[in-house]
PDB file of N, CA and C in Angstrom:
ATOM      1  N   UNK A   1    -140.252-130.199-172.820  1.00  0.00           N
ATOM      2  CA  UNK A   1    -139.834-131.580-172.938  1.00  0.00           C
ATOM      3  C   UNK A   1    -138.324-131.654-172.768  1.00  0.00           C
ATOM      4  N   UNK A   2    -137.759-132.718-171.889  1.00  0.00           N
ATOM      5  CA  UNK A   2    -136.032-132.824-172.035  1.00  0.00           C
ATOM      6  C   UNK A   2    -135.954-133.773-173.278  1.00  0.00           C
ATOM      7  N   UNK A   3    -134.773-133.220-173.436  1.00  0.00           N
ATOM      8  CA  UNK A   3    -134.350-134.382-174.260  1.00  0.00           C
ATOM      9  C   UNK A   3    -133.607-135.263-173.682  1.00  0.00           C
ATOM     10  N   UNK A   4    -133.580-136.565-173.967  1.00  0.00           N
ATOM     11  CA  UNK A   4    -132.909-137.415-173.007  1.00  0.00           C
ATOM     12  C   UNK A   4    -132.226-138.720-173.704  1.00  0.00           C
ATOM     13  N   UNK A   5    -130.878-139.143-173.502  1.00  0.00           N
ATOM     14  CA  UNK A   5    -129.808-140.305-174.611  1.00  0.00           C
ATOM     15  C   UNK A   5    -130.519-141.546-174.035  1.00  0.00           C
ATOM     16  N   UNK A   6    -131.409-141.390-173.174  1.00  0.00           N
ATOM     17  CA  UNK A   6    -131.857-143.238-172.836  1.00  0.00           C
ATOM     18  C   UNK A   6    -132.783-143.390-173.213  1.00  0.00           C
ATOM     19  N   UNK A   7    -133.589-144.690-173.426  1.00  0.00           N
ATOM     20  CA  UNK A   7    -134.914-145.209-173.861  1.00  0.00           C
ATOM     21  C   UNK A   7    -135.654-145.481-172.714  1.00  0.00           C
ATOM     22  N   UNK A   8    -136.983-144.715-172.656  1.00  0.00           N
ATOM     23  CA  UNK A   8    -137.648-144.702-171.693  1.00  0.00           C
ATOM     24  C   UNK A   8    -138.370-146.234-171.666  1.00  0.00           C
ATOM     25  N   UNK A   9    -138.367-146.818-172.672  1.00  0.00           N
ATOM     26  CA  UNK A   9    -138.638-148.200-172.654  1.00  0.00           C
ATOM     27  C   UNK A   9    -137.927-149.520-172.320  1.00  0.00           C
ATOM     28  N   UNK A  10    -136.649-149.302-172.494  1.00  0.00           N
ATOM     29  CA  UNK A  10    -135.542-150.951-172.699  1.00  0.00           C
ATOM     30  C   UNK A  10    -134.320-150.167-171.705  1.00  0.00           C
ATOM     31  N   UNK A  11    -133.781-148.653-171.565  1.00  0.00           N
ATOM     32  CA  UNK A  11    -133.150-147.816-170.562  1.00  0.00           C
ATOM     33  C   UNK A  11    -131.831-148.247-171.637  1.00  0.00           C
ATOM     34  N   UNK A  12    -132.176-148.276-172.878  1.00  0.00           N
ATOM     35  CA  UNK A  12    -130.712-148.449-173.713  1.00  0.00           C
ATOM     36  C   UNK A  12    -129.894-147.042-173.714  1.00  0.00           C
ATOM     37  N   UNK A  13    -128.784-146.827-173.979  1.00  0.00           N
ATOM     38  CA  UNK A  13    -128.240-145.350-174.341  1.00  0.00           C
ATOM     39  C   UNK A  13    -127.791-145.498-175.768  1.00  0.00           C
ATOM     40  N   UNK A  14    -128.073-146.623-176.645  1.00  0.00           N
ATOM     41  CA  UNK A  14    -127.941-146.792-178.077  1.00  0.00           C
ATOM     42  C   UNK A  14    -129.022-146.286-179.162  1.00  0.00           C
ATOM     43  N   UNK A  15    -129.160-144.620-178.935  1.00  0.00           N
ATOM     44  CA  UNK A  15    -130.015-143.778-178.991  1.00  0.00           C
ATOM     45  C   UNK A  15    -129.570-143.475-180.983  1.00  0.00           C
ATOM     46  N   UNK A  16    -130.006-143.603-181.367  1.00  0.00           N
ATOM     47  CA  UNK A  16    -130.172-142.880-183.646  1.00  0.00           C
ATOM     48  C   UNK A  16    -131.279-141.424-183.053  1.00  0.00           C
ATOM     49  N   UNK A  17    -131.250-140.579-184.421  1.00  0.00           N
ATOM     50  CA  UNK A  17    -131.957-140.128-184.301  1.00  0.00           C
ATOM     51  C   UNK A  17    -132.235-139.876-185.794  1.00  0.00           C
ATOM     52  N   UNK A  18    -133.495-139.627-185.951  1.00  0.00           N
ATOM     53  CA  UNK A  18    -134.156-139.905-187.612  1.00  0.00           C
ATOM     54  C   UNK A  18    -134.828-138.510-187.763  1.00  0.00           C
ATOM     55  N   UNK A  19    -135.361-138.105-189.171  1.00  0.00           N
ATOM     56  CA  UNK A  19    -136.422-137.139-189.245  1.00  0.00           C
ATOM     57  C   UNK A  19    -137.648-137.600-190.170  1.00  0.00           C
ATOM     58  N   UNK A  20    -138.766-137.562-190.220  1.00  0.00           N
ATOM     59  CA  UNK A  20    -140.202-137.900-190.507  1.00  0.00           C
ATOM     60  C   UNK A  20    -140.235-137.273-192.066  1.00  0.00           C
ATOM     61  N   UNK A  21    -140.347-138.304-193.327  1.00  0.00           N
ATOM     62  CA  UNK A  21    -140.119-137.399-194.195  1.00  0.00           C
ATOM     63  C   UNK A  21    -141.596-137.484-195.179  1.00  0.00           C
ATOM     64  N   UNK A  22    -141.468-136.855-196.348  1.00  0.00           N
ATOM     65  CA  UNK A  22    -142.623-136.846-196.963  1.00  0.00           C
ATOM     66  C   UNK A  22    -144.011-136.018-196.848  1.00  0.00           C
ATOM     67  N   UNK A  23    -144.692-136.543-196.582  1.00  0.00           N
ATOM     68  CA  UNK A  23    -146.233-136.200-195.981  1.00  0.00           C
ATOM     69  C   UNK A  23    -146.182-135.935-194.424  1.00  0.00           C
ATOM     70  N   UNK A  24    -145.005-136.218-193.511  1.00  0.00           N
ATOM     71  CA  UNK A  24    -145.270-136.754-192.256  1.00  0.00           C
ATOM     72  C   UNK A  24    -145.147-135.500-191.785  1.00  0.00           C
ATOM     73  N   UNK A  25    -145.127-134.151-192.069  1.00  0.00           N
ATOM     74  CA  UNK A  25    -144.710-132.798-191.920  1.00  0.00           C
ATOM     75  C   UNK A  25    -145.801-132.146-190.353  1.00  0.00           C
ATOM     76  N   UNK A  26    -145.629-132.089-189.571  1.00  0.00           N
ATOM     77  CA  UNK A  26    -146.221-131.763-188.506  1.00  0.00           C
ATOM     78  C   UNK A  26    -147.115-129.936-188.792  1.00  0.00           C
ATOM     79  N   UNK A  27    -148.425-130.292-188.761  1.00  0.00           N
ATOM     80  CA  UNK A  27    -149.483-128.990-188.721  1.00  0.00           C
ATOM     81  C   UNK A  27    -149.653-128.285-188.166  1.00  0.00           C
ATOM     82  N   UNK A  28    -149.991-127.336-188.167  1.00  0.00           N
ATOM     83  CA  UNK A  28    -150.101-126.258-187.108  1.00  0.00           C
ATOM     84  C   UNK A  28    -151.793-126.475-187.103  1.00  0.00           C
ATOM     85  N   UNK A  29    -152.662-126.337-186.334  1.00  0.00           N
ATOM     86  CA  UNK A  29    -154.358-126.677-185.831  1.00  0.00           C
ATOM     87  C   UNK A  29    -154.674-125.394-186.461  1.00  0.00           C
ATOM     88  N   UNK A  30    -155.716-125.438-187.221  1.00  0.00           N
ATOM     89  CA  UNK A  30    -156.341-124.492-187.840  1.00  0.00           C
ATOM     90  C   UNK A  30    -156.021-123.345-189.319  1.00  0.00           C
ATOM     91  N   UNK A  31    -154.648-123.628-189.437  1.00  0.00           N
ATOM     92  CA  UNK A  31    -154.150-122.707-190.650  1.00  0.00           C
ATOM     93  C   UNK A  31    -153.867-123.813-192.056  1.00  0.00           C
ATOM     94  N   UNK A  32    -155.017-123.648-192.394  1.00  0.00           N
ATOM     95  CA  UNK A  32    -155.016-124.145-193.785  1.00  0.00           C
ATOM     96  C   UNK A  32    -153.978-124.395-194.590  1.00  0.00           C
ATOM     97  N   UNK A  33    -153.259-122.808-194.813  1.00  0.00           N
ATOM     98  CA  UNK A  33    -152.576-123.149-195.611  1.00  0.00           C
ATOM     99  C   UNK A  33    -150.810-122.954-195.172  1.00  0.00           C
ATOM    100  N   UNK A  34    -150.776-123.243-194.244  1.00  0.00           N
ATOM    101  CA  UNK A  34    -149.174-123.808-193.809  1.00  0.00           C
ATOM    102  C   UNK A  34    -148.459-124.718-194.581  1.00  0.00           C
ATOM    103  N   UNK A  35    -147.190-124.948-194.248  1.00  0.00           N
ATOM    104  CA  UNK A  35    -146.619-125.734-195.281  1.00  0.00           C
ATOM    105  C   UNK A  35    -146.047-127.127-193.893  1.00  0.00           C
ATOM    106  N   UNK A  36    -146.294-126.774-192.502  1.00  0.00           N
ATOM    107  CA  UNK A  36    -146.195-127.206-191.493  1.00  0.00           C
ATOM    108  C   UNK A  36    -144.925-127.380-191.220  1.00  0.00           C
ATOM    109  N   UNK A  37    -144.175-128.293-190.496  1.00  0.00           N
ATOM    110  CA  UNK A  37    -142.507-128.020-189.833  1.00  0.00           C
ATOM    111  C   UNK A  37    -142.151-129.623-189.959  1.00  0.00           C
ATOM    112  N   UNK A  38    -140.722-129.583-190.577  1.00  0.00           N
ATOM    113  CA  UNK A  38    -140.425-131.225-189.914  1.00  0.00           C
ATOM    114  C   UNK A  38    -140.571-131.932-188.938  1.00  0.00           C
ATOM    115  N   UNK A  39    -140.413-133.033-188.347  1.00  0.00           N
ATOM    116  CA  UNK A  39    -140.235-133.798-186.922  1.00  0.00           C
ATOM    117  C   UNK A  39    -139.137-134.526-186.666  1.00  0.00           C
ATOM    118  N   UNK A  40    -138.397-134.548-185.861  1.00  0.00           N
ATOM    119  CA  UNK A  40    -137.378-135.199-185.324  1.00  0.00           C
ATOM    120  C   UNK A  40    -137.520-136.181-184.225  1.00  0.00           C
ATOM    121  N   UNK A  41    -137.223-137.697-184.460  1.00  0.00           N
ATOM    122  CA  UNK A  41    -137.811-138.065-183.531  1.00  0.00           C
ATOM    123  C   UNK A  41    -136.486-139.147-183.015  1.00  0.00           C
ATOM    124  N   UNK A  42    -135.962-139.700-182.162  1.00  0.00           N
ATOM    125  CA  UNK A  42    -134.914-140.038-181.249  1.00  0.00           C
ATOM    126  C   UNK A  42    -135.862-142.034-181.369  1.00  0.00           C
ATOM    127  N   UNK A  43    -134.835-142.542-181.650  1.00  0.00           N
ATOM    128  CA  UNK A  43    -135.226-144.205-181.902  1.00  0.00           C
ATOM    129  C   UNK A  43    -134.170-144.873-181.137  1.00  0.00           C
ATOM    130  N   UNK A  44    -134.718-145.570-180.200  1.00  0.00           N
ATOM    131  CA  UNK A  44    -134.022-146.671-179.734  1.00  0.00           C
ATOM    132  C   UNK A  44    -133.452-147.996-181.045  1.00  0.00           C
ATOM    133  N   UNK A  45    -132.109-147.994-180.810  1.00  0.00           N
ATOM    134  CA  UNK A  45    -131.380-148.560-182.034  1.00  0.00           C
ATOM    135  C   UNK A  45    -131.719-150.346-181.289  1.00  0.00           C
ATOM    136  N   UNK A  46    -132.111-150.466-179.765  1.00  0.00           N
ATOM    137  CA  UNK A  46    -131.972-152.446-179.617  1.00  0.00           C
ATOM    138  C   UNK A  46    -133.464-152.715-179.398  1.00  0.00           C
ATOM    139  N   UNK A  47    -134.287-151.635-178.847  1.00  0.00           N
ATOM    140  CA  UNK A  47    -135.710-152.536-179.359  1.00  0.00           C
ATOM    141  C   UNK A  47    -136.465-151.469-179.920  1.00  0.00           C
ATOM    142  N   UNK A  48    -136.224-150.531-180.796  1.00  0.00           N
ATOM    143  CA  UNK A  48    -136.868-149.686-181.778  1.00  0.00           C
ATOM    144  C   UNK A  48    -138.062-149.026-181.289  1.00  0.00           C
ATOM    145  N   UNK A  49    -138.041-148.925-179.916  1.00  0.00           N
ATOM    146  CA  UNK A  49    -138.972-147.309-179.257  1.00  0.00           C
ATOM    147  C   UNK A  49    -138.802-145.953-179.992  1.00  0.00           C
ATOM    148  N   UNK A  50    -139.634-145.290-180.255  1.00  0.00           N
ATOM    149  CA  UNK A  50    -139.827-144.243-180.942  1.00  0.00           C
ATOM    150  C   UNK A  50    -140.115-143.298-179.505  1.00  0.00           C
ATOM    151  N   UNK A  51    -139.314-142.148-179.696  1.00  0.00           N
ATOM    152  CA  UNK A  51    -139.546-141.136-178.368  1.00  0.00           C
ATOM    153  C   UNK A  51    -139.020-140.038-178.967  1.00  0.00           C
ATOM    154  N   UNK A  52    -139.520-138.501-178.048  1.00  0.00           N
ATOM    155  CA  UNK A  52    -138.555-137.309-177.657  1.00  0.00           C
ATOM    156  C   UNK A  52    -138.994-137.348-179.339  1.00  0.00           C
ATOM    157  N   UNK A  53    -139.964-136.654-179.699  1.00  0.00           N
ATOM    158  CA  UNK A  53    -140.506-136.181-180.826  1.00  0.00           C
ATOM    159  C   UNK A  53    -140.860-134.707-180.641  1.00  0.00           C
ATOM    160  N   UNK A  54    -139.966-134.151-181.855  1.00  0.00           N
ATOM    161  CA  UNK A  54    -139.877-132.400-181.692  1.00  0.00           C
ATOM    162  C   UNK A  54    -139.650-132.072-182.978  1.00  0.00           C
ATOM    163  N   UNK A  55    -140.265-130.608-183.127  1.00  0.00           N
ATOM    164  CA  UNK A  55    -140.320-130.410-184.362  1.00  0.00           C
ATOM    165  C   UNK A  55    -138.885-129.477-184.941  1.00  0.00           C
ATOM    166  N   UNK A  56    -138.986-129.037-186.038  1.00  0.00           N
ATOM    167  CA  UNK A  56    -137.363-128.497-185.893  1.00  0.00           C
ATOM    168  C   UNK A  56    -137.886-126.813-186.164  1.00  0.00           C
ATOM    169  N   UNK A  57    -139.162-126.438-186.375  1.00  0.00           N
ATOM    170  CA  UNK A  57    -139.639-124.851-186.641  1.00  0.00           C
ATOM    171  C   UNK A  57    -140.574-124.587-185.718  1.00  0.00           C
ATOM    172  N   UNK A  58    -140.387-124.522-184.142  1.00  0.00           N
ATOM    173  CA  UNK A  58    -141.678-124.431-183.336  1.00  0.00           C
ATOM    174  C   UNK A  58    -142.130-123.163-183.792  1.00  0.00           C
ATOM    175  N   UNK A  59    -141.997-121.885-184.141  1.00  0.00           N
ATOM    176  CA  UNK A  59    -142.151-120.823-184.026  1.00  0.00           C
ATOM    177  C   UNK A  59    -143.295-121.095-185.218  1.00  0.00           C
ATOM    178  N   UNK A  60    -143.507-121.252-185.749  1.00  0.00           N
ATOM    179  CA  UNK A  60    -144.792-121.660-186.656  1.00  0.00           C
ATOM    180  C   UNK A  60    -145.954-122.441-185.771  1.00  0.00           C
ATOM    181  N   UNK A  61    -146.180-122.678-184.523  1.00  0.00           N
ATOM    182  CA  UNK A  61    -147.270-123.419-184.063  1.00  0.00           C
ATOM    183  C   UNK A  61    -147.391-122.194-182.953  1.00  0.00           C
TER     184      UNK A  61
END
């Protein structure tokens, strides 16, 4: 995946970027008992598209 400063939706470059907190912890398919990896996900700041979602521990999937 690139990462990319524009919104593939509105083509803004008024790009935030947030992380998924709580419960929202990304799984790995099949291992029970993981503790799974954060997500990082890139938000359009003028019409609030959510994109370019990546985790921050791939080496666990």
């Amino acid at each position: 995946m690139v990462h990319t400063d524009k919104c593939p939706n509105c083509g803004s470059m008024n790009i935030g970027e947030g992380t998924w907190t709580g419960y929202a912890a990304l799984m790995p398919k099949g291992k029970k008992f993981s503790n799974g990896a954060p997500v990082e996900v890139s938000v359009c700041r003028d019409c609030g598209h959510l994109f370019c979602f990546r985790t921050t521990k791939p080496e666990k999937f």
